[in-house]
Every structure is written in structure tokens, then in C-alpha cells.
C-alpha atoms as a PDB file:
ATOM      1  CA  UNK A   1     114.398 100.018 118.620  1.00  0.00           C
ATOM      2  CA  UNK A   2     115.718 101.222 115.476  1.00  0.00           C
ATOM      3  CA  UNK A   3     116.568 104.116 113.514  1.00  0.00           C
ATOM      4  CA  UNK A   4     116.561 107.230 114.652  1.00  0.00           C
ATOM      5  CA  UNK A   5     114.588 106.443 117.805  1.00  0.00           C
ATOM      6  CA  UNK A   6     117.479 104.184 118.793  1.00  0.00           C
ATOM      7  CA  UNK A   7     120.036 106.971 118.090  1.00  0.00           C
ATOM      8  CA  UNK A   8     118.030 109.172 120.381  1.00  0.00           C
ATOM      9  CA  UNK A   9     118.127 106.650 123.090  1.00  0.00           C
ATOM     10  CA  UNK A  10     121.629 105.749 122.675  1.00  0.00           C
ATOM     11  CA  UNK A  11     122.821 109.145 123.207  1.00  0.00           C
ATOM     12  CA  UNK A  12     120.600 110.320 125.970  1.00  0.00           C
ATOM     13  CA  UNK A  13     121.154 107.085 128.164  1.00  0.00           C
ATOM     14  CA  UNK A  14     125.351 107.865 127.395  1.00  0.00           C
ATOM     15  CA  UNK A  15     124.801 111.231 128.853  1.00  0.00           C
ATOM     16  CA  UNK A  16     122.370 110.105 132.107  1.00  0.00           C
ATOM     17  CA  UNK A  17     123.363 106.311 131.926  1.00  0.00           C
ATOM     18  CA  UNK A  18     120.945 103.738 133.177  1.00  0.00           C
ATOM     19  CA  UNK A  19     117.364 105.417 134.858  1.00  0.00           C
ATOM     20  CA  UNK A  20     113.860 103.566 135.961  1.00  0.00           C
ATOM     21  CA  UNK A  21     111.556 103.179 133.562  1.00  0.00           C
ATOM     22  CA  UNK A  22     109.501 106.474 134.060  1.00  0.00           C
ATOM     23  CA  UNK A  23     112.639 108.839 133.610  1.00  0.00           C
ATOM     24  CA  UNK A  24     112.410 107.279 129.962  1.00  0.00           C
ATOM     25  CA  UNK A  25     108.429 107.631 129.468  1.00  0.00           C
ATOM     26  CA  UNK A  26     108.442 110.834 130.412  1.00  0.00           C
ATOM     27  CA  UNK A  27     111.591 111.291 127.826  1.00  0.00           C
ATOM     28  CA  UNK A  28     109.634 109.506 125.149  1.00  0.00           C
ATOM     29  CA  UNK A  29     106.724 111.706 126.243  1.00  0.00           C
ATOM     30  CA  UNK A  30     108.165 114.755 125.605  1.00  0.00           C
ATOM     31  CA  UNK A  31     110.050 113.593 122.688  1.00  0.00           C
ATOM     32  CA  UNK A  32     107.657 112.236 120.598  1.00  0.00           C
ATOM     33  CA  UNK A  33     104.175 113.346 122.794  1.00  0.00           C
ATOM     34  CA  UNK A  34     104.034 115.998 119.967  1.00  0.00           C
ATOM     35  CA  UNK A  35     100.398 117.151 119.006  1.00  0.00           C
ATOM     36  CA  UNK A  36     101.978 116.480 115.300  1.00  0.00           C
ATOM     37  CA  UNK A  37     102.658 112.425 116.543  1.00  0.00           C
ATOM     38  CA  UNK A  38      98.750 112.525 118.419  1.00  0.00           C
ATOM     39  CA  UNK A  39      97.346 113.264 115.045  1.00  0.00           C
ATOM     40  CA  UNK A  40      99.024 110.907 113.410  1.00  0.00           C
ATOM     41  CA  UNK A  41      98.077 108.192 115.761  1.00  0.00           C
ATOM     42  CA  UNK A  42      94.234 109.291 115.792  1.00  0.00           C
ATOM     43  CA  UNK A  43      94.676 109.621 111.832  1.00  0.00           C
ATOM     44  CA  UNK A  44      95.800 105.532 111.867  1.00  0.00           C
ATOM     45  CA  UNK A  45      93.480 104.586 114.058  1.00  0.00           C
ATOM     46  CA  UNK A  46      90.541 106.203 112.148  1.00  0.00           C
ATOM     47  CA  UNK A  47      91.758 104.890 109.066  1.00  0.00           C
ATOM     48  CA  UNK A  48      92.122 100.922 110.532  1.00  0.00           C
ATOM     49  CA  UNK A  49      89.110  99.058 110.414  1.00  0.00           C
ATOM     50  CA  UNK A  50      89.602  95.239 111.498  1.00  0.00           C
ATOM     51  CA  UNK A  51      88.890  92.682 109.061  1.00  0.00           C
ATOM     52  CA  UNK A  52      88.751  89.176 109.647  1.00  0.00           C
ATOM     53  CA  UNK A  53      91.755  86.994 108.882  1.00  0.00           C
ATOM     54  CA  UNK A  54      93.656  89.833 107.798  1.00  0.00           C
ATOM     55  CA  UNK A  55      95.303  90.322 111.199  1.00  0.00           C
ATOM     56  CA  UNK A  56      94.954  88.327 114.354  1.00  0.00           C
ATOM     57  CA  UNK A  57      91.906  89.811 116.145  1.00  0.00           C
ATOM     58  CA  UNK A  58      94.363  90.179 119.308  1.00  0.00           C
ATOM     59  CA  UNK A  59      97.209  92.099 117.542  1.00  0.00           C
ATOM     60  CA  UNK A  60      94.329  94.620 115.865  1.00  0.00           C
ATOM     61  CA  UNK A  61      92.944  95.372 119.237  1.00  0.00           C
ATOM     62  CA  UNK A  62      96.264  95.574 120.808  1.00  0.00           C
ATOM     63  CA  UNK A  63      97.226  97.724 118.363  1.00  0.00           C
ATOM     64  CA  UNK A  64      94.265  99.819 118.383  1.00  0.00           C
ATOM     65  CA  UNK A  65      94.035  99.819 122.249  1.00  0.00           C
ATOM     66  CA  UNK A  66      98.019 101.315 122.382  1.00  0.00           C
ATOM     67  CA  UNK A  67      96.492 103.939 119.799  1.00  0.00           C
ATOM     68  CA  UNK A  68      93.770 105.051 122.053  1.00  0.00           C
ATOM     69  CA  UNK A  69      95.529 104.910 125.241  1.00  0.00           C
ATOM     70  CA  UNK A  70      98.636 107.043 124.029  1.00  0.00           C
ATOM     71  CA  UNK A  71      96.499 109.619 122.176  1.00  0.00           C
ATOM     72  CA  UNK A  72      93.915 110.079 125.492  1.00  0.00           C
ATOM     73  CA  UNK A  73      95.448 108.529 127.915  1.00  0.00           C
ATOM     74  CA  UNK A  74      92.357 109.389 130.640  1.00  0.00           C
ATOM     75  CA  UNK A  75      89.930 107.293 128.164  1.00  0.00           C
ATOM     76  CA  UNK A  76      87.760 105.481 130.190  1.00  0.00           C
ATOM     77  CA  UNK A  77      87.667 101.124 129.526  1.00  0.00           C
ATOM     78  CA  UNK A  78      83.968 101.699 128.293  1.00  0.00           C
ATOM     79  CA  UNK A  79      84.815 104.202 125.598  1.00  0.00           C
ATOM     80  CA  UNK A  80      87.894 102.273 124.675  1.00  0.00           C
ATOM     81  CA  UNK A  81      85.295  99.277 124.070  1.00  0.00           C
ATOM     82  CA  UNK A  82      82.998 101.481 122.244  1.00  0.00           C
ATOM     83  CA  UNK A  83      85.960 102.877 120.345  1.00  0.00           C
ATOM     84  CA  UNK A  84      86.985  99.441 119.342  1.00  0.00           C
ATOM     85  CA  UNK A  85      83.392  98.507 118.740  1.00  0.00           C
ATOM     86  CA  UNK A  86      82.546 101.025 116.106  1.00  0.00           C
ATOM     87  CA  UNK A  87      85.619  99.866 114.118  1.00  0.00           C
ATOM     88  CA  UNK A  88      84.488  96.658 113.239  1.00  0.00           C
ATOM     89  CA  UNK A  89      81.500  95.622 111.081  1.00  0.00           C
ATOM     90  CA  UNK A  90      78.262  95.029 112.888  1.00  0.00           C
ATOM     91  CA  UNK A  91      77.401  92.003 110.765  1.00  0.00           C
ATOM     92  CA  UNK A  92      80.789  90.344 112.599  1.00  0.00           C
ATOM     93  CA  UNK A  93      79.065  91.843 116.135  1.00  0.00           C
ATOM     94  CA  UNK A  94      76.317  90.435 115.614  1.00  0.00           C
ATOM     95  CA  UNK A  95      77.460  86.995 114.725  1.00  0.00           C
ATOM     96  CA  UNK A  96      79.976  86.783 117.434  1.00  0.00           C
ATOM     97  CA  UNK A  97      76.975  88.080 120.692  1.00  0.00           C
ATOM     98  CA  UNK A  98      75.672  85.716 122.554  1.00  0.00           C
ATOM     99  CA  UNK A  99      71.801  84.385 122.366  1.00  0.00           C
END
């Protein structure tokens, strides 16, 4: 953590010292769950479309996946495939499926 994000944290775990892991997602949650940081998450992830070599194919989709999941966090694992899907180019798909 850096920044201001690790200001944040800094001063709210010297005011409630150490807590479980879900006091501080529901923290971050509120903190930074804004409608304002959704956008902005749904804006990246329409805007990344995965090209190969330019990341590692596992990093993109990681990345992507943590996009999804934090946006609509109810998203079923089909849609997140079919999300994930559409943002590659179906030339790659269709060199990558199976016979």
C-alpha cells in the first residue's frame, strides 16, 4: 500500500488497532465502494482489451476478473467467462478451441 491509501490505513488501524480481515473490507468498502470508484473500474475494464504478448494472459484475466468481481460482486462464473470472452479477439478464440 502506498500513498494516500496507506495513510488512510495507518491512521484508522492507530485508532482501532489490529481487526480480522472483514472489519477492513468492509472499511475499504465503504471507503472507496463509491459509485464514482465503480465507474471507474467498469470504465477500465471496457477500455482493456487483451492482446497477446502484451501482458501475461494470467495477469489480464486476473486483472479483469478483480474488475468484474468488485464492480458486481453477485456476477455469476458464466457471465464473468462471457465477460472475459467478449474482450478478446475471436480470431485468438478460435485458434485456441479445441477440434
Amino acid at each position: 500500500m502506498t500513498g494516500v491509501a496507506k495513510q488512510w490505513f495507518d491512521s484508522v488501524r492507530n485508532a482501532v488497532g489490529h481487526q480480522s480481515w472483514a472489519f477492513w473490507k468492509s472499511l475499504i468498502e465503504q471507503k472507496y465502494g463509491t459509485i464514482n470508484w465503480r465507474k471507474r473500474m467498469m470504465r477500465l475494464f471496457d477500455q482493456d482489451k487483451f492482446v497477446p504478448g502484451a501482458v501475461p494472459a494470467s495477469v489480464w484475466v486476473t486483472t479483469q476478473y478483480k474488475r468484474i468481481t468488485a464492480c458486481e460482486p453477485a456476477t455469476s462464473s458464466e457471465m464473468i467467462i462471457f465477460k472475459l470472452l467478449s474482450k478478446m479477439d475471436k480470431d485468438m478464440i478460435l485458434q485456441n478451441t479445441p477440434s
